[in-house]
C-alpha atoms as a PDB file:
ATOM      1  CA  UNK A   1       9.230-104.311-226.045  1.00  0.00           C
ATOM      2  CA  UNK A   2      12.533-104.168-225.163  1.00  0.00           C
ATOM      3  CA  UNK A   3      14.276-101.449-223.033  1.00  0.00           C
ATOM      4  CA  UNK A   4      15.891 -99.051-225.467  1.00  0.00           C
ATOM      5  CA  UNK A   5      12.399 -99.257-228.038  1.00  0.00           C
ATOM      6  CA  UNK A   6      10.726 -97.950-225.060  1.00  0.00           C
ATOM      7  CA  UNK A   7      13.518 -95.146-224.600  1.00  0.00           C
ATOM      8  CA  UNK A   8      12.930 -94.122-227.918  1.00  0.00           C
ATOM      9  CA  UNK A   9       9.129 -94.058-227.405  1.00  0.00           C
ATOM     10  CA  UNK A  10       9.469 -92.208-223.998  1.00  0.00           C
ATOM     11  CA  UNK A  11      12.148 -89.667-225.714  1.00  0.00           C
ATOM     12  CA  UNK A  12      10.015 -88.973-228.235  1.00  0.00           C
ATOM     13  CA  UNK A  13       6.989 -88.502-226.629  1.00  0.00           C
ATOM     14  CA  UNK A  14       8.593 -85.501-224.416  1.00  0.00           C
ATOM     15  CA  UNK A  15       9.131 -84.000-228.209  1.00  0.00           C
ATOM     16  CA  UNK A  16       5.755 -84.395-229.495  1.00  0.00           C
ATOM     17  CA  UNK A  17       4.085 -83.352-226.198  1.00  0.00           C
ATOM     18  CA  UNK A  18       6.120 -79.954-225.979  1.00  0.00           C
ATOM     19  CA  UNK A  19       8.545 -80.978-223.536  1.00  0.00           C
ATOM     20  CA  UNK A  20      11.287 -80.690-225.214  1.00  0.00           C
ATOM     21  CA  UNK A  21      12.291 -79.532-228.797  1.00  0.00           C
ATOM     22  CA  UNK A  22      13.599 -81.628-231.632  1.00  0.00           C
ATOM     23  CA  UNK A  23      17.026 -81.709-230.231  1.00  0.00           C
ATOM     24  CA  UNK A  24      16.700 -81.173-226.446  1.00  0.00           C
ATOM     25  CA  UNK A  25      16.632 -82.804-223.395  1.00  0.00           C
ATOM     26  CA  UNK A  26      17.849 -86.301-222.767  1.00  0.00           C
ATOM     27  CA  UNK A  27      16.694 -89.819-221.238  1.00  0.00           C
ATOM     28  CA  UNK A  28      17.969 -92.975-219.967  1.00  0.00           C
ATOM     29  CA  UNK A  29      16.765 -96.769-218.944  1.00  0.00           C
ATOM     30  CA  UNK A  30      18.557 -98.867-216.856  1.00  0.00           C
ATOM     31  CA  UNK A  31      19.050-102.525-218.011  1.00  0.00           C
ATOM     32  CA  UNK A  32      21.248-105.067-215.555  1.00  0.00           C
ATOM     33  CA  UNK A  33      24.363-103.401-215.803  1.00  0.00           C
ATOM     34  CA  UNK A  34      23.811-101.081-218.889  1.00  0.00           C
ATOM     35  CA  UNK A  35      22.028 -97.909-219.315  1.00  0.00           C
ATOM     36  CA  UNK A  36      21.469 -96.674-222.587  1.00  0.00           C
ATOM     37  CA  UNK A  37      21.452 -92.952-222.763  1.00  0.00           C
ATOM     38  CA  UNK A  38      20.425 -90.887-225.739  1.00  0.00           C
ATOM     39  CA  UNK A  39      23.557 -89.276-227.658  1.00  0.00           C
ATOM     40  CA  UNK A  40      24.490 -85.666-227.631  1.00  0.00           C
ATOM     41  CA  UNK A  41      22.920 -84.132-230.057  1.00  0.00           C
ATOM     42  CA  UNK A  42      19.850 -86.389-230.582  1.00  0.00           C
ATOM     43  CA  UNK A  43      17.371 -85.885-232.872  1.00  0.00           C
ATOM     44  CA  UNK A  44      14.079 -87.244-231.190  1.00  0.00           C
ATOM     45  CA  UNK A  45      12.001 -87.514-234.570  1.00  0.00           C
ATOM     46  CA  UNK A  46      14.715 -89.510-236.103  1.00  0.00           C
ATOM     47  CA  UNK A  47      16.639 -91.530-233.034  1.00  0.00           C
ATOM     48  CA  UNK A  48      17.075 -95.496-233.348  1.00  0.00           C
ATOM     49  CA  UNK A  49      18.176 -98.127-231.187  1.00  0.00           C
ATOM     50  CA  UNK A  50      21.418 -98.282-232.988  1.00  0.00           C
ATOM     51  CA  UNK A  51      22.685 -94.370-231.860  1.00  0.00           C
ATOM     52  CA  UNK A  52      21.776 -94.951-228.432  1.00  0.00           C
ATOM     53  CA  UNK A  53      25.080 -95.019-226.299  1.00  0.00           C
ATOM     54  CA  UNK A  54      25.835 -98.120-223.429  1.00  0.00           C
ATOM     55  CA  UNK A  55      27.265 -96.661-220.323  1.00  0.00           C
ATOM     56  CA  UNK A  56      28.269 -97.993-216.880  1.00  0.00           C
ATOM     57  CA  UNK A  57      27.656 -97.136-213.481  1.00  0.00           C
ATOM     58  CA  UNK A  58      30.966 -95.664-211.766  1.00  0.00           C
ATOM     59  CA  UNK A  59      32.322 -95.652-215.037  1.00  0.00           C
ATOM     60  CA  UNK A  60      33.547 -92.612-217.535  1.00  0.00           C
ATOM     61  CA  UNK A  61      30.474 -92.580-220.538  1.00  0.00           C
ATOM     62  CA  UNK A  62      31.714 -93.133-224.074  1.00  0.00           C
ATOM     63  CA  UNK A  63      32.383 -90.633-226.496  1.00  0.00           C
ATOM     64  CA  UNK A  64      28.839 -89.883-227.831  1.00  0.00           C
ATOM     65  CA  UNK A  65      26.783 -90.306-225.383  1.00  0.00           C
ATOM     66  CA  UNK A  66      24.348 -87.179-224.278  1.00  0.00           C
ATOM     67  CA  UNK A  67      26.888 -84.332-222.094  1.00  0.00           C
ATOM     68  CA  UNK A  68      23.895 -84.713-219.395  1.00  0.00           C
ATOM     69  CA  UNK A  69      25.322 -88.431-219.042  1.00  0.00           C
ATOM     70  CA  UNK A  70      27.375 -88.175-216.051  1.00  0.00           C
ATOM     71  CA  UNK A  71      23.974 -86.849-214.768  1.00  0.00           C
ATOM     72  CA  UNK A  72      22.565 -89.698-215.080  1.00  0.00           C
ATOM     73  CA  UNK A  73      25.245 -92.096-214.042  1.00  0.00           C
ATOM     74  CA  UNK A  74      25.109 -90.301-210.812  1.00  0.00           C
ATOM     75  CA  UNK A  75      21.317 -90.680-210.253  1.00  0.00           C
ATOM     76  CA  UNK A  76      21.708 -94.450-210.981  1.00  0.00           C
ATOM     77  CA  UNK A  77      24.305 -94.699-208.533  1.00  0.00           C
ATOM     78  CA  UNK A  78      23.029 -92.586-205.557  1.00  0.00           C
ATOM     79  CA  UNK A  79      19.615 -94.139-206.086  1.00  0.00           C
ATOM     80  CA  UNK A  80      19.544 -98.032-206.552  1.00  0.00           C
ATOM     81  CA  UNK A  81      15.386 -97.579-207.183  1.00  0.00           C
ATOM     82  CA  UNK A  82      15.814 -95.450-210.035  1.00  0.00           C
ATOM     83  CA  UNK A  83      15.523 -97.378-213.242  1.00  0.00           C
ATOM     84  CA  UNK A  84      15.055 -94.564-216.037  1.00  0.00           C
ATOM     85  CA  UNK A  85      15.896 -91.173-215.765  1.00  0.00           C
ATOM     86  CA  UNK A  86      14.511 -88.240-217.977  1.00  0.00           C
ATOM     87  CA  UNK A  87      15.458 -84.745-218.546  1.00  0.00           C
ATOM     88  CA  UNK A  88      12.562 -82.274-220.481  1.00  0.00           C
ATOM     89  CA  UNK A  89      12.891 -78.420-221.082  1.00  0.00           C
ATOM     90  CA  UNK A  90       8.869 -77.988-220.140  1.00  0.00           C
ATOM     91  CA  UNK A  91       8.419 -74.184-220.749  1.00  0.00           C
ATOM     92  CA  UNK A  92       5.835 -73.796-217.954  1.00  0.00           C
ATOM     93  CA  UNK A  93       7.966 -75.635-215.603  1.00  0.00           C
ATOM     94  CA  UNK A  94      11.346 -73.457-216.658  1.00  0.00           C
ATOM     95  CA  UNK A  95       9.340 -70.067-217.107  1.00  0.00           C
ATOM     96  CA  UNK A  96       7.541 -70.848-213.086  1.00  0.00           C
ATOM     97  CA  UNK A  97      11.311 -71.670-211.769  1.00  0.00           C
ATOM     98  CA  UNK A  98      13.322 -69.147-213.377  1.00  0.00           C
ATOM     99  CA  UNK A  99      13.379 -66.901-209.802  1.00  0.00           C
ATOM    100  CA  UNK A 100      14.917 -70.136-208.249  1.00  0.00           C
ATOM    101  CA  UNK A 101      12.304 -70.467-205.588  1.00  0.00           C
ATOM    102  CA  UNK A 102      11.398 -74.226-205.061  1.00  0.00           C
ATOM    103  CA  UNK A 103       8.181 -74.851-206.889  1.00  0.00           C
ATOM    104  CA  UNK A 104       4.925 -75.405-204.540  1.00  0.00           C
ATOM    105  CA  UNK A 105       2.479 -76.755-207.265  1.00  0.00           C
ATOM    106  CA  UNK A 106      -1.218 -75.271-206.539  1.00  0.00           C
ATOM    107  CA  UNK A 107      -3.384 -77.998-207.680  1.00  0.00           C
ATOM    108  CA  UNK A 108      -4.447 -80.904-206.218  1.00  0.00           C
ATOM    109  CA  UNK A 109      -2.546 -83.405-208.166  1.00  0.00           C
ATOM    110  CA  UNK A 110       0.666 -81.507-207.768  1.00  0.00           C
ATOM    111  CA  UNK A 111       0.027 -81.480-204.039  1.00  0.00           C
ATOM    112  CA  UNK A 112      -0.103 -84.648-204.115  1.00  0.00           C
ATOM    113  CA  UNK A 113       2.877 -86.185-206.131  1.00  0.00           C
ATOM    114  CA  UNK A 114       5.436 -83.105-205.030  1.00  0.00           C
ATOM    115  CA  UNK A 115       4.644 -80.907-202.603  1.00  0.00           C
ATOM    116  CA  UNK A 116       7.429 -79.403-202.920  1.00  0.00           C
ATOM    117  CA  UNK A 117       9.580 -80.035-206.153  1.00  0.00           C
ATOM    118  CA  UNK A 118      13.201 -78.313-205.556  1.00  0.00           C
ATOM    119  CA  UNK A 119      14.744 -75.858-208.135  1.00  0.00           C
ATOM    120  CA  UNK A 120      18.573 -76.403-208.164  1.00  0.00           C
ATOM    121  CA  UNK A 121      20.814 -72.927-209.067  1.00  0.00           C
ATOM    122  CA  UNK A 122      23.843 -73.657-211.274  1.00  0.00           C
ATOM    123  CA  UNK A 123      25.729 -71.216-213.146  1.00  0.00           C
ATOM    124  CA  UNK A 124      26.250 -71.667-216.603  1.00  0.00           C
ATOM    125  CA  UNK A 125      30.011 -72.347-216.738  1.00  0.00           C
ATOM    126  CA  UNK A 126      29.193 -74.898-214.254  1.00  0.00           C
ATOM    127  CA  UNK A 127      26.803 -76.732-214.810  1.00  0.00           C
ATOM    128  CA  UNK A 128      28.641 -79.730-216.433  1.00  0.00           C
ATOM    129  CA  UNK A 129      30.649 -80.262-213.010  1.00  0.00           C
ATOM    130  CA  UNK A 130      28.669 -79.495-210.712  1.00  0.00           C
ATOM    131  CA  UNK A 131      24.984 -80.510-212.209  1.00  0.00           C
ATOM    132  CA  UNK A 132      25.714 -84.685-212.106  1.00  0.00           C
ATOM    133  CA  UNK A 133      25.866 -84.616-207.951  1.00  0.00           C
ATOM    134  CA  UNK A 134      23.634 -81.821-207.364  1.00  0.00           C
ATOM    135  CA  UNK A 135      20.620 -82.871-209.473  1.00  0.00           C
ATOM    136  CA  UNK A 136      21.330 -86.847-208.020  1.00  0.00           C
ATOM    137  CA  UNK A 137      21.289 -85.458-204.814  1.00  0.00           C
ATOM    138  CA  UNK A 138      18.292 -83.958-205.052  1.00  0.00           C
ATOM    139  CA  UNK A 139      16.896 -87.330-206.773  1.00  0.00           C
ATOM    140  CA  UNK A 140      17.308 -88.982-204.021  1.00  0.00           C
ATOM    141  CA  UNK A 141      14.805 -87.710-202.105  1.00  0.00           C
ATOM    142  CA  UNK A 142      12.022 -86.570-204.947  1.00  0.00           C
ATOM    143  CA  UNK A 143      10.647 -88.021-207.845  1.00  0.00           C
ATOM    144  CA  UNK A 144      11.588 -84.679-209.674  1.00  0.00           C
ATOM    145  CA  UNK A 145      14.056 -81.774-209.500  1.00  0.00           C
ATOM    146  CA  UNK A 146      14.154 -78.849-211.775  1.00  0.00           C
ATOM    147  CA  UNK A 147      17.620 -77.059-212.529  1.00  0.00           C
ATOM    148  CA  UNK A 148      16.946 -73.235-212.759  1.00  0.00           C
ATOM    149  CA  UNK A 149      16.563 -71.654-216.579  1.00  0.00           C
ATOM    150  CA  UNK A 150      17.213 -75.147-217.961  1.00  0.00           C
ATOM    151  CA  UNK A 151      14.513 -77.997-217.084  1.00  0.00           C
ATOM    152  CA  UNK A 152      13.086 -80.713-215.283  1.00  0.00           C
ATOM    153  CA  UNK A 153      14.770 -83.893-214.634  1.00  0.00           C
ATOM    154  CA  UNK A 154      12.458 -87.255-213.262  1.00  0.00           C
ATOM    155  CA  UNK A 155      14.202 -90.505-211.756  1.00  0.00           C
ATOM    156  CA  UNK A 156      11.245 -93.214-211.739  1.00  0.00           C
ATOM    157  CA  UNK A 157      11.658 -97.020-211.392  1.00  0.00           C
ATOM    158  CA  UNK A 158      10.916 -97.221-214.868  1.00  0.00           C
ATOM    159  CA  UNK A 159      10.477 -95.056-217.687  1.00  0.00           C
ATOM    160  CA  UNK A 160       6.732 -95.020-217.069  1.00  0.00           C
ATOM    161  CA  UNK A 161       7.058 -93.163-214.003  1.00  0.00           C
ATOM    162  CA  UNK A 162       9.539 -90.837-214.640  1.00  0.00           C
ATOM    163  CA  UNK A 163       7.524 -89.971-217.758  1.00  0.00           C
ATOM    164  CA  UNK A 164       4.405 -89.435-215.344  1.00  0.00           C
ATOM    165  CA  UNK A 165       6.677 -86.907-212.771  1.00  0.00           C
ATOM    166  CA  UNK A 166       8.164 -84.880-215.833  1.00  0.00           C
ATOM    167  CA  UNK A 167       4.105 -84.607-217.378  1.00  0.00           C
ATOM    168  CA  UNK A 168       2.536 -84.032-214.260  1.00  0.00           C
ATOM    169  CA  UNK A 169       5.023 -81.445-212.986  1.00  0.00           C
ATOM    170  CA  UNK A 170       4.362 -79.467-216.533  1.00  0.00           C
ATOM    171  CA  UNK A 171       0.722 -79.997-216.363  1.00  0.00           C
ATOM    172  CA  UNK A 172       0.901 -78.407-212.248  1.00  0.00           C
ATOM    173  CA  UNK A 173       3.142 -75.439-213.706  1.00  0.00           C
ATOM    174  CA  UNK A 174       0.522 -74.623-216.951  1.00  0.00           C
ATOM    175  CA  UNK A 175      -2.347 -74.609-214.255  1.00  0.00           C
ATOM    176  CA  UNK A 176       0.085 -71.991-211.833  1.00  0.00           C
ATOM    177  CA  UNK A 177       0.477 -70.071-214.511  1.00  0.00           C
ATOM    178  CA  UNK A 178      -3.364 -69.615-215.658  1.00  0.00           C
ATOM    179  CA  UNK A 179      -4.523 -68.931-212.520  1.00  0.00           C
ATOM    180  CA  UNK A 180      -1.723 -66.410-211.711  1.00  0.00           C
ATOM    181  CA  UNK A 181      -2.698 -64.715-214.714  1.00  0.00           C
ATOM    182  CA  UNK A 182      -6.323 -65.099-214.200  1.00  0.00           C
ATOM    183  CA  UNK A 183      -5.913 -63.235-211.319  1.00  0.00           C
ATOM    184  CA  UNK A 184      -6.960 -66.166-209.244  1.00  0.00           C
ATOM    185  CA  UNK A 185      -3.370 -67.620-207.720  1.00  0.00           C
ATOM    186  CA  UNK A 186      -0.485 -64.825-206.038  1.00  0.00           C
ATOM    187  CA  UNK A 187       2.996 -66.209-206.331  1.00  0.00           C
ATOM    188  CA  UNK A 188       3.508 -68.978-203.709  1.00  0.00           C
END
């Protein structure tokens, strides 16, 4: 399968899983020197490998490509590992985040992949200059960062993995959030 098939697969999967709605979030693959990055605007149900958008490392993206690109770009460059990026709008993971606290996952699983997983404030009117180095910065060090009120985003050295960080870190979030209201789990 080639790279940007298994984009599309990956992109669409956060969609039908709940991740993301029909035209949120975003995702990338790194090929060689390329990564293709979803447009702006994408329509998961409907993308092909013809609308997704070539970009370079260090370099301005295209007209077209997804306004989280620059994002990505960034994570690719501060993190030579990183071969796919993804960005999903889990509403477990943004409701558990929105007081900006970093996110101690309770179960076992969670424990064990995060720890900790770090929730990044950014104001609104800012977040398009100053989300690309704060969210790679925060990349390099975890698997996953969420950015407060807006989502998760998962560097992996493939899509595979960062598909794995963005499920598992909803799936830890859904369990906080039944046990909290269960009674069973105070706020960490």
């Amino acid at each position: 399968m080639s790279a940007k098939t298994d984009l599309i697969r990956y992109y669409q999967w956060l969609r039908r899983h709940g991740l993301n709605d029909s035209h949120s979030g975003n995702a990338s693959v790194r090929e060689g020197h390329t990564v293709w990055i979803t447009p702006t605007g994408a329509c998961a149900d409907t993308l092909t490998a013809q609308q997704l958008v070539a970009c370079r490392i260090a370099q301005p993206p295209p007209e077209g490509a997804s306004l989280d690109a620059p994002l990505h770009l960034s994570v690719y460059a501060k993190n030579p590992q990183a071969g796919a990026v993804l960005h999903g709008h889990g509403p477990y993971t943004v409701a558990l985040t929105l007081d900006g606290r970093d996110f101690s996952p309770a179960d076992f699983e969670g424990q064990f992949y995060f720890g900790r997983v770090p929730v990044i404030a950014i104001a609104f009117e800012n977040y398009l200059s100053e989300s690309p180095a704060r969210v790679a910065e925060a990349l390099r060090d975890n698997q996953i960062c969420v950015v407060r009120g807006h989502g998760a985003y998962a560097a992996g050295r493939n899509l595979n993995l960062a598909y794995k960080w963005i499920c598992s870190l909803e799936l830890s979030a859904k369990t906080a959030y039944i046990a909290r209201t269960a009674g069973v789990l105070t706020h960490p």
